[in-house]
PDB file of N, CA and C in Angstrom:
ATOM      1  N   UNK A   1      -5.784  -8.723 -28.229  1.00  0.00           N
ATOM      2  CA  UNK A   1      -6.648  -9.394 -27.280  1.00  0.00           C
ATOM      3  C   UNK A   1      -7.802  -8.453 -26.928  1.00  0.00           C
ATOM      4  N   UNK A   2      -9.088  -9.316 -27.026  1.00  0.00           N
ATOM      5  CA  UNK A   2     -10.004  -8.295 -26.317  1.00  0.00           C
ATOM      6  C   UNK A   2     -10.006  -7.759 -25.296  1.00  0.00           C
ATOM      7  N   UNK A   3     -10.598  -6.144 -24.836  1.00  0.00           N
ATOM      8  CA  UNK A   3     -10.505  -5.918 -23.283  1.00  0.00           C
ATOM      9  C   UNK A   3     -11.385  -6.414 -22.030  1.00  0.00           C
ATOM     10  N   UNK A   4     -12.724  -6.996 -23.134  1.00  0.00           N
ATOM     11  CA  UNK A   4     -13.337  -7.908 -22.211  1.00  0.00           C
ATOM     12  C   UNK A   4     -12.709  -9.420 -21.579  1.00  0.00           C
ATOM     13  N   UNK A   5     -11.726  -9.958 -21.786  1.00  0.00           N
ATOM     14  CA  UNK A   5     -11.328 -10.863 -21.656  1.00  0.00           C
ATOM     15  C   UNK A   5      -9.904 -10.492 -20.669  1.00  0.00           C
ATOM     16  N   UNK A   6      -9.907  -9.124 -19.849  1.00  0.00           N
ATOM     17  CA  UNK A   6      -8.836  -8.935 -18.788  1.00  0.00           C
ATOM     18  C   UNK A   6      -9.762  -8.702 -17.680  1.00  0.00           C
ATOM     19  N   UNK A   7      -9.478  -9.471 -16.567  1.00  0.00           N
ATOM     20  CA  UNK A   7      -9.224  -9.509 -15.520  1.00  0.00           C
ATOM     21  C   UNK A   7      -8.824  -8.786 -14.320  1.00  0.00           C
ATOM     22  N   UNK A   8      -9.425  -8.434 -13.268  1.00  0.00           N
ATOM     23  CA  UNK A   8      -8.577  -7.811 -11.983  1.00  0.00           C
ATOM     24  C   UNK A   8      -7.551  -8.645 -11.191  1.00  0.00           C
ATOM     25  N   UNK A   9      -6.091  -7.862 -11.814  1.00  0.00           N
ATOM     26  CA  UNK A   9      -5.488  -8.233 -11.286  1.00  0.00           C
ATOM     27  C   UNK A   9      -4.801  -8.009 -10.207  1.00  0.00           C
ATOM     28  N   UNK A  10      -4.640  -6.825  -9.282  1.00  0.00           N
ATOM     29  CA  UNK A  10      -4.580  -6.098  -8.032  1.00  0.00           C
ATOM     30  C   UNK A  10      -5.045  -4.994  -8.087  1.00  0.00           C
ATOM     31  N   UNK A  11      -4.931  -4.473  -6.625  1.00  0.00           N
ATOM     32  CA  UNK A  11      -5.040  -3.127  -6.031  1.00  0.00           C
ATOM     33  C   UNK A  11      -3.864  -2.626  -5.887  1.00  0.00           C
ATOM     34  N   UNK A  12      -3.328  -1.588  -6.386  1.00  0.00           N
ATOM     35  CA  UNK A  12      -2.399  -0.729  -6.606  1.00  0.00           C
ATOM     36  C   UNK A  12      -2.319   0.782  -5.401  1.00  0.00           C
ATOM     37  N   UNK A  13      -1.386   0.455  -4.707  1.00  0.00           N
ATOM     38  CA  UNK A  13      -1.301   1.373  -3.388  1.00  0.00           C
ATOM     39  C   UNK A  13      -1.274   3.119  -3.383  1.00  0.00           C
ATOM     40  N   UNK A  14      -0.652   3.702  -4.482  1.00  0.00           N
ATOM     41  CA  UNK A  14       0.016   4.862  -4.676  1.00  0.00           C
ATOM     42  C   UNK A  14      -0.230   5.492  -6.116  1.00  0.00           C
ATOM     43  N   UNK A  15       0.039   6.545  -6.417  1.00  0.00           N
ATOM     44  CA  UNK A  15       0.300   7.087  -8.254  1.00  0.00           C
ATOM     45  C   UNK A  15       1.262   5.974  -8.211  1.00  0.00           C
ATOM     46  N   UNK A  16       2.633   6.831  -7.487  1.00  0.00           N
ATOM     47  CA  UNK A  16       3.755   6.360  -8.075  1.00  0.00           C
ATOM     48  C   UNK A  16       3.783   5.011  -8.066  1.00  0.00           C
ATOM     49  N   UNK A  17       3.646   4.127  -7.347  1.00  0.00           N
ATOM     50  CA  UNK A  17       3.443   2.694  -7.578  1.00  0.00           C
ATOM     51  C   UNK A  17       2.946   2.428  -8.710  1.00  0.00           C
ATOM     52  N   UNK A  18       1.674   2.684  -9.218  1.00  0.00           N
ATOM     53  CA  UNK A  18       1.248   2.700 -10.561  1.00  0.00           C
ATOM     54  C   UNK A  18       2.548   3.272 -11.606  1.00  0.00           C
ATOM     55  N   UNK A  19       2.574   4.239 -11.610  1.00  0.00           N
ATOM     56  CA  UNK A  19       3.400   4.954 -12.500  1.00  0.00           C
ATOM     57  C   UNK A  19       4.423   4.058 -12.787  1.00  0.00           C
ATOM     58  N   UNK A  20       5.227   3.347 -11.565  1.00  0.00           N
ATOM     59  CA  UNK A  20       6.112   2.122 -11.977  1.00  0.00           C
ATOM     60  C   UNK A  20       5.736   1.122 -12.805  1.00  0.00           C
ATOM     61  N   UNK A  21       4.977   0.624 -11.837  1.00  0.00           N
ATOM     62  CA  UNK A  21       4.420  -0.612 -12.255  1.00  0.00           C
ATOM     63  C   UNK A  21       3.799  -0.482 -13.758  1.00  0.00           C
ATOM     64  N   UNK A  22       3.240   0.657 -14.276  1.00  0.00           N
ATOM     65  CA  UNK A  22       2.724   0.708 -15.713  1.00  0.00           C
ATOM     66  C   UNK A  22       4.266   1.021 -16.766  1.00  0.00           C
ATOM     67  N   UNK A  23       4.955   1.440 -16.431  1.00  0.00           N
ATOM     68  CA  UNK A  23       6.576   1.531 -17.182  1.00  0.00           C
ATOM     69  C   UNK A  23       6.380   0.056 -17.193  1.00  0.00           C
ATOM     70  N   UNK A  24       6.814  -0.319 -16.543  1.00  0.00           N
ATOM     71  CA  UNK A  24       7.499  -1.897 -16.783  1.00  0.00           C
ATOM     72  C   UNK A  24       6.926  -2.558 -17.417  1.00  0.00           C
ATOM     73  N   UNK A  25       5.523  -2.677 -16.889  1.00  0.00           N
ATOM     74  CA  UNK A  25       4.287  -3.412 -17.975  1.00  0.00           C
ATOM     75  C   UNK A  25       5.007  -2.864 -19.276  1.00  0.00           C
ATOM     76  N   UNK A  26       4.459  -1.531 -19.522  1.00  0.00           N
ATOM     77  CA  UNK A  26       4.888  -1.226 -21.186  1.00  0.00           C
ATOM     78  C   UNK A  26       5.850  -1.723 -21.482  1.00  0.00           C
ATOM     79  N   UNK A  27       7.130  -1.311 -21.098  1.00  0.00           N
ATOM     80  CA  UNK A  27       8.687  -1.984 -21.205  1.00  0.00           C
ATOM     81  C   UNK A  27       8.570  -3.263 -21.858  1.00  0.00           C
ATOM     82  N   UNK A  28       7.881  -3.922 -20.822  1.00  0.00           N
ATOM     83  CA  UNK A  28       7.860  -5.741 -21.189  1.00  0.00           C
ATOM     84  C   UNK A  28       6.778  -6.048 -22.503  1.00  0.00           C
ATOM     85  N   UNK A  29       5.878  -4.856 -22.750  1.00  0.00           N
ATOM     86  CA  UNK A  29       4.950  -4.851 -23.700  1.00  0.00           C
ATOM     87  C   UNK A  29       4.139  -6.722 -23.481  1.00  0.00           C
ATOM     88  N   UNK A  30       3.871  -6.248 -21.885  1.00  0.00           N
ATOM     89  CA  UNK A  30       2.471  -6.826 -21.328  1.00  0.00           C
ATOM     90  C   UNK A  30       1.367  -6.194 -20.824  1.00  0.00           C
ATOM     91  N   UNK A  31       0.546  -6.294 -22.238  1.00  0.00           N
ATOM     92  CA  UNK A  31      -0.918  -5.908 -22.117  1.00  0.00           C
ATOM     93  C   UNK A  31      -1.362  -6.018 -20.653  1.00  0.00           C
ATOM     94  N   UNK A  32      -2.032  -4.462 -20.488  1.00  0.00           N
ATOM     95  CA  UNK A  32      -2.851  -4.151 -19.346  1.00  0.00           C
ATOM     96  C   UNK A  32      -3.524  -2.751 -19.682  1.00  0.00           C
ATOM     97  N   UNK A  33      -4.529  -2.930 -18.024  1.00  0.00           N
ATOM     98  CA  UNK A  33      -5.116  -0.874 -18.028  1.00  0.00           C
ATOM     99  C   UNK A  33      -5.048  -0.632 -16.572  1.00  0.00           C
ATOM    100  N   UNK A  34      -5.211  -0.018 -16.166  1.00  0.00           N
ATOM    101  CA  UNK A  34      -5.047   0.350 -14.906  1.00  0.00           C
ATOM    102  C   UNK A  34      -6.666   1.340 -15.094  1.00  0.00           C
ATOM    103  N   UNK A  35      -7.343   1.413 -13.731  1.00  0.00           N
ATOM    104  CA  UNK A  35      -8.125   2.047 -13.621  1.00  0.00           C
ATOM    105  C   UNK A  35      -7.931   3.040 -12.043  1.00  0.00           C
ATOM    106  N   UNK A  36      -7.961   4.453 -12.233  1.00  0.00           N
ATOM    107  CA  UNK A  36      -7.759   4.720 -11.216  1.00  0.00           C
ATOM    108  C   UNK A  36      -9.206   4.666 -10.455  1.00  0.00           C
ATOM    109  N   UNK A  37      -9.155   4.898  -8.536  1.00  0.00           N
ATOM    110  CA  UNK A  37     -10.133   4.899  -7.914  1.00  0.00           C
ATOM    111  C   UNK A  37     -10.799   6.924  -8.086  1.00  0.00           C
ATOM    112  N   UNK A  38      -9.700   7.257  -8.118  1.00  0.00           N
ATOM    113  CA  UNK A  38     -10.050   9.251  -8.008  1.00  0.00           C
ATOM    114  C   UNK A  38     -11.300   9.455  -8.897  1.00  0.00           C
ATOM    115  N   UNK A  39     -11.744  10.276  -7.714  1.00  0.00           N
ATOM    116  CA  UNK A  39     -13.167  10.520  -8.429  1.00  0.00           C
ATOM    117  C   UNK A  39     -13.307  12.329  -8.025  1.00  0.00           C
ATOM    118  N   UNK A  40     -13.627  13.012  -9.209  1.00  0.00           N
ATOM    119  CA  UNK A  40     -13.015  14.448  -9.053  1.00  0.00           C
ATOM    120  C   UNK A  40     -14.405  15.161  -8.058  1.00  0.00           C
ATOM    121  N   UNK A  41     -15.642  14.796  -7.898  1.00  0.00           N
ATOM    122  CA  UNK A  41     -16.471  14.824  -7.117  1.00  0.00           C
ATOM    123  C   UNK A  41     -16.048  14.622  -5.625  1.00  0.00           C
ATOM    124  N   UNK A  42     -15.448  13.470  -5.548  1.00  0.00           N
ATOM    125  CA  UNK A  42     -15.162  13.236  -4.003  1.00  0.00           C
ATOM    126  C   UNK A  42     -13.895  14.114  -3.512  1.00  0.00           C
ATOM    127  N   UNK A  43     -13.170  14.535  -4.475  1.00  0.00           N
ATOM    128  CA  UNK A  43     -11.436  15.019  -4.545  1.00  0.00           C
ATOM    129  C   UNK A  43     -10.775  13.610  -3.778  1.00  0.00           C
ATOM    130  N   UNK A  44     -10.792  12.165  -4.573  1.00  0.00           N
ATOM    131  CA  UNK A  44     -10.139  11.459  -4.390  1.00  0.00           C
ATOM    132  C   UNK A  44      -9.915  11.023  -2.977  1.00  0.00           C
ATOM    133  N   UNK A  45     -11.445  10.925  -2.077  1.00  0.00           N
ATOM    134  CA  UNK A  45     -11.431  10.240  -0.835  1.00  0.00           C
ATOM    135  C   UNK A  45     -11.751   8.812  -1.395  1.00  0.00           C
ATOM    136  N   UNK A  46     -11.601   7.658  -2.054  1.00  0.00           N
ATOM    137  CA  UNK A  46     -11.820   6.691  -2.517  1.00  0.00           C
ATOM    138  C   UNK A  46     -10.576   6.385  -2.320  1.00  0.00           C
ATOM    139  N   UNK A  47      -9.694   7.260  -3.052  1.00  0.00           N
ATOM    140  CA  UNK A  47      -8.087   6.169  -3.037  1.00  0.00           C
ATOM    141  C   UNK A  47      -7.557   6.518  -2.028  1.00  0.00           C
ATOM    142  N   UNK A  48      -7.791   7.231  -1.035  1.00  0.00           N
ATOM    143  CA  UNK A  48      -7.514   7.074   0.817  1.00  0.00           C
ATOM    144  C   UNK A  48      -7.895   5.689   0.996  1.00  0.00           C
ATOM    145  N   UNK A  49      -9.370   5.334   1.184  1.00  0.00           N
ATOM    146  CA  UNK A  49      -9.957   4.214   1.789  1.00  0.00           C
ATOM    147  C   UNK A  49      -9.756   2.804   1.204  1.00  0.00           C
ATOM    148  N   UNK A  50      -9.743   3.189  -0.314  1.00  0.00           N
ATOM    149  CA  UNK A  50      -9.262   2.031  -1.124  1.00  0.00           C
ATOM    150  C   UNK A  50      -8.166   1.373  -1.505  1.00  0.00           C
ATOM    151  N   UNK A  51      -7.149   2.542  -1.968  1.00  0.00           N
ATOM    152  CA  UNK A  51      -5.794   2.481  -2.428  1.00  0.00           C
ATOM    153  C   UNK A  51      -5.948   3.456  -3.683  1.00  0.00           C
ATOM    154  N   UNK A  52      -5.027   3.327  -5.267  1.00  0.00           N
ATOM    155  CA  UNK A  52      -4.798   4.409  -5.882  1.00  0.00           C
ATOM    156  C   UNK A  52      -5.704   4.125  -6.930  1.00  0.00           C
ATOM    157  N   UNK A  53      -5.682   2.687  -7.217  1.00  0.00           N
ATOM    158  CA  UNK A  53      -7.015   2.327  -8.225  1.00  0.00           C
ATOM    159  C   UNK A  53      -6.274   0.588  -8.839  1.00  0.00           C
ATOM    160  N   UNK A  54      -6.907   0.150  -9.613  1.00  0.00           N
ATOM    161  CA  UNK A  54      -6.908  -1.244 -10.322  1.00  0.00           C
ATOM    162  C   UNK A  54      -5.794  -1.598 -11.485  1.00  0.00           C
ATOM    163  N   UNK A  55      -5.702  -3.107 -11.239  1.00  0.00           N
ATOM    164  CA  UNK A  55      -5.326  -2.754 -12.525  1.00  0.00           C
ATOM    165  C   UNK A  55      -5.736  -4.215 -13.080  1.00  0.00           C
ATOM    166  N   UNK A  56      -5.910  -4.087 -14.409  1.00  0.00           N
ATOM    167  CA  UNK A  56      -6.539  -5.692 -15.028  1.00  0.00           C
ATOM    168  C   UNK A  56      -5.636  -5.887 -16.314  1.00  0.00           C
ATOM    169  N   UNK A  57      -5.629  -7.021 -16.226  1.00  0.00           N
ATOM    170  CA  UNK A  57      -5.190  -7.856 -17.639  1.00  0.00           C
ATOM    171  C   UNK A  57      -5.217  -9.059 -17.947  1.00  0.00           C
ATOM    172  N   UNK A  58      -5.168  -9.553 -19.360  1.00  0.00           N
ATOM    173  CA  UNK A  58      -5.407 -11.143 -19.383  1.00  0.00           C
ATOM    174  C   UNK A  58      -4.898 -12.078 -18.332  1.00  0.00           C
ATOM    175  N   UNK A  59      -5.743 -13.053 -18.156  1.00  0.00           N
ATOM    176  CA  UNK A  59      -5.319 -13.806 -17.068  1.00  0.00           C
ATOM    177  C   UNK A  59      -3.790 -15.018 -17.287  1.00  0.00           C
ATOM    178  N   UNK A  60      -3.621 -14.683 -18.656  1.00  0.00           N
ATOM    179  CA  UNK A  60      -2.492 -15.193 -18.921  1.00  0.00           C
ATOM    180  C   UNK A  60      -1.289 -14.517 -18.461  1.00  0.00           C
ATOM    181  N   UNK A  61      -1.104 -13.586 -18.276  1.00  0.00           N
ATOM    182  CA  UNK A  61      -0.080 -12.727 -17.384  1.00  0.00           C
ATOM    183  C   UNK A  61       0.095 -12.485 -15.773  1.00  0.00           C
ATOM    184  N   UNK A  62      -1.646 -12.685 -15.305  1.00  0.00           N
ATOM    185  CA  UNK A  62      -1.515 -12.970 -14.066  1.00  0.00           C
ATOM    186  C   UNK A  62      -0.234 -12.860 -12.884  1.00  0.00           C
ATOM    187  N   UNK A  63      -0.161 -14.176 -12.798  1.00  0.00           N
ATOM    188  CA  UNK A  63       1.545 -14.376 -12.459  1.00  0.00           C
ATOM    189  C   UNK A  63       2.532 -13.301 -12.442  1.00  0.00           C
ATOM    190  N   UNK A  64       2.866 -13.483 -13.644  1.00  0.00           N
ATOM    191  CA  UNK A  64       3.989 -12.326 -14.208  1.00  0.00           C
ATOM    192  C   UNK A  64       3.626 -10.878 -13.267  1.00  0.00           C
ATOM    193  N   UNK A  65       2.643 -10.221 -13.592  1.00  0.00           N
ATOM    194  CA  UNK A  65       2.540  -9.136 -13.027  1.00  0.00           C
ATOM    195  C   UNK A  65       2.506  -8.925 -12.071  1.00  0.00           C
ATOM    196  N   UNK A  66       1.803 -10.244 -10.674  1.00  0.00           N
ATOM    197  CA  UNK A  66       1.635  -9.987  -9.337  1.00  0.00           C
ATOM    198  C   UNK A  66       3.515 -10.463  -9.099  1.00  0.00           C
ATOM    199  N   UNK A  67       4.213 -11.231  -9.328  1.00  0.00           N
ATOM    200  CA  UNK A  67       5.512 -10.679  -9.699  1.00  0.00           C
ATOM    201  C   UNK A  67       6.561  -9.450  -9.901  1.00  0.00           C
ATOM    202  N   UNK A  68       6.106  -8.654 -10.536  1.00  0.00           N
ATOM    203  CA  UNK A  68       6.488  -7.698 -10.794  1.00  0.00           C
ATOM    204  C   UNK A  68       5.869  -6.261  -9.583  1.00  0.00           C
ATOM    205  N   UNK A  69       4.751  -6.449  -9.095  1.00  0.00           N
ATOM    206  CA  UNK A  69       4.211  -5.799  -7.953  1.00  0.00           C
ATOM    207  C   UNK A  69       4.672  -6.333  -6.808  1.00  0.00           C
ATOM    208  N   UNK A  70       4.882  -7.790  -6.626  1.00  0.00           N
ATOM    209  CA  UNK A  70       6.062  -8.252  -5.086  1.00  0.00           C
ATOM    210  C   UNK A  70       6.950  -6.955  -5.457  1.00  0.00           C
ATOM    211  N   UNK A  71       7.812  -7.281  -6.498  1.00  0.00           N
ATOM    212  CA  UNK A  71       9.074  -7.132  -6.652  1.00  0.00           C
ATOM    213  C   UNK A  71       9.263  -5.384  -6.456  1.00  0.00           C
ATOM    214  N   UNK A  72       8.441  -4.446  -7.123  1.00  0.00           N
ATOM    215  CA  UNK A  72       8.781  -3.316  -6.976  1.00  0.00           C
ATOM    216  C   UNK A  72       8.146  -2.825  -5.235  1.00  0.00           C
ATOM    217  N   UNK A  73       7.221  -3.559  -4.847  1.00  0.00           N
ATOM    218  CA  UNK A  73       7.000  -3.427  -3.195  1.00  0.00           C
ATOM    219  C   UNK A  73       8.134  -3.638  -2.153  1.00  0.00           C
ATOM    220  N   UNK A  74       8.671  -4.897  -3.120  1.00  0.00           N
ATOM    221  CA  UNK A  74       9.560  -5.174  -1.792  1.00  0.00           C
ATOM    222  C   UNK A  74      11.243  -4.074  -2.152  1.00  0.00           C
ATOM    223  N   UNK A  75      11.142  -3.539  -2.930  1.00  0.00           N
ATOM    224  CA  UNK A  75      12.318  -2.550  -3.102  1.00  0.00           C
ATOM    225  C   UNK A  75      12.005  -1.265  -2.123  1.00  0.00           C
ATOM    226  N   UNK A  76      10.485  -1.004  -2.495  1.00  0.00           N
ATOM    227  CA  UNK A  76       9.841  -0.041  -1.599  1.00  0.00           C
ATOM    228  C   UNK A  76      10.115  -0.139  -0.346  1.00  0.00           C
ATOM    229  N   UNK A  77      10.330  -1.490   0.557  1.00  0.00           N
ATOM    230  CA  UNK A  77      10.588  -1.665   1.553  1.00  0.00           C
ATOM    231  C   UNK A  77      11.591  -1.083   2.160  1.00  0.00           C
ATOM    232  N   UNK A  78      12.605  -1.784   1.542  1.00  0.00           N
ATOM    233  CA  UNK A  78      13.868  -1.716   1.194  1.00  0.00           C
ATOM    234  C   UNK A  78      14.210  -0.374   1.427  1.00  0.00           C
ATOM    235  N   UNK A  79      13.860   0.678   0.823  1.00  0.00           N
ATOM    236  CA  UNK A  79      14.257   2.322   0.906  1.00  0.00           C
ATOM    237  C   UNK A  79      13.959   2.698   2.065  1.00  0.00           C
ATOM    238  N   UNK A  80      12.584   2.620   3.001  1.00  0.00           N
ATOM    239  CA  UNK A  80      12.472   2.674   3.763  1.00  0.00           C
ATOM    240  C   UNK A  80      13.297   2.672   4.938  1.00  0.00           C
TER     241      UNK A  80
END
């Protein structure tokens, strides 16, 4: 699939949130990228104000993935 043809599909809170959330993607081998917000100029005052950075993919997965971001959030809860 082309990469022009993915989509923003959330804002991603943390590394480690990412770091999950991109395992599983791979795991399930559903196409995505994640873009982080860190910008080595600012030393990463962006993903304070913003969160940790993006992530996009075809809009055919959509669903699935904001799914999979409930799901590892609400475990997050959970530990808490």
């Amino acid at each position: 699939m082309d990469e022009h043809e993915y989509i923003k599909i959330a804002v991603l809170d943390s590394n480690i949130e990412a770091q999950l959330i991109e395992s599983i993607l791979t795991e399930q081998d559903i196409p995505h990228r994640m873009r982080s917000f860190h910008d080595t100029a600012y030393d990463g005052l962006f993903q304070v104000q913003k969160g940790w950075g993006t992530i996009f993919a075809p809009p055919s997965h959509k669903e699935e993935i904001l799914e999979i971001i409930n799901t590892v959030r609400s475990q997050d809860q959970d530990i808490e």
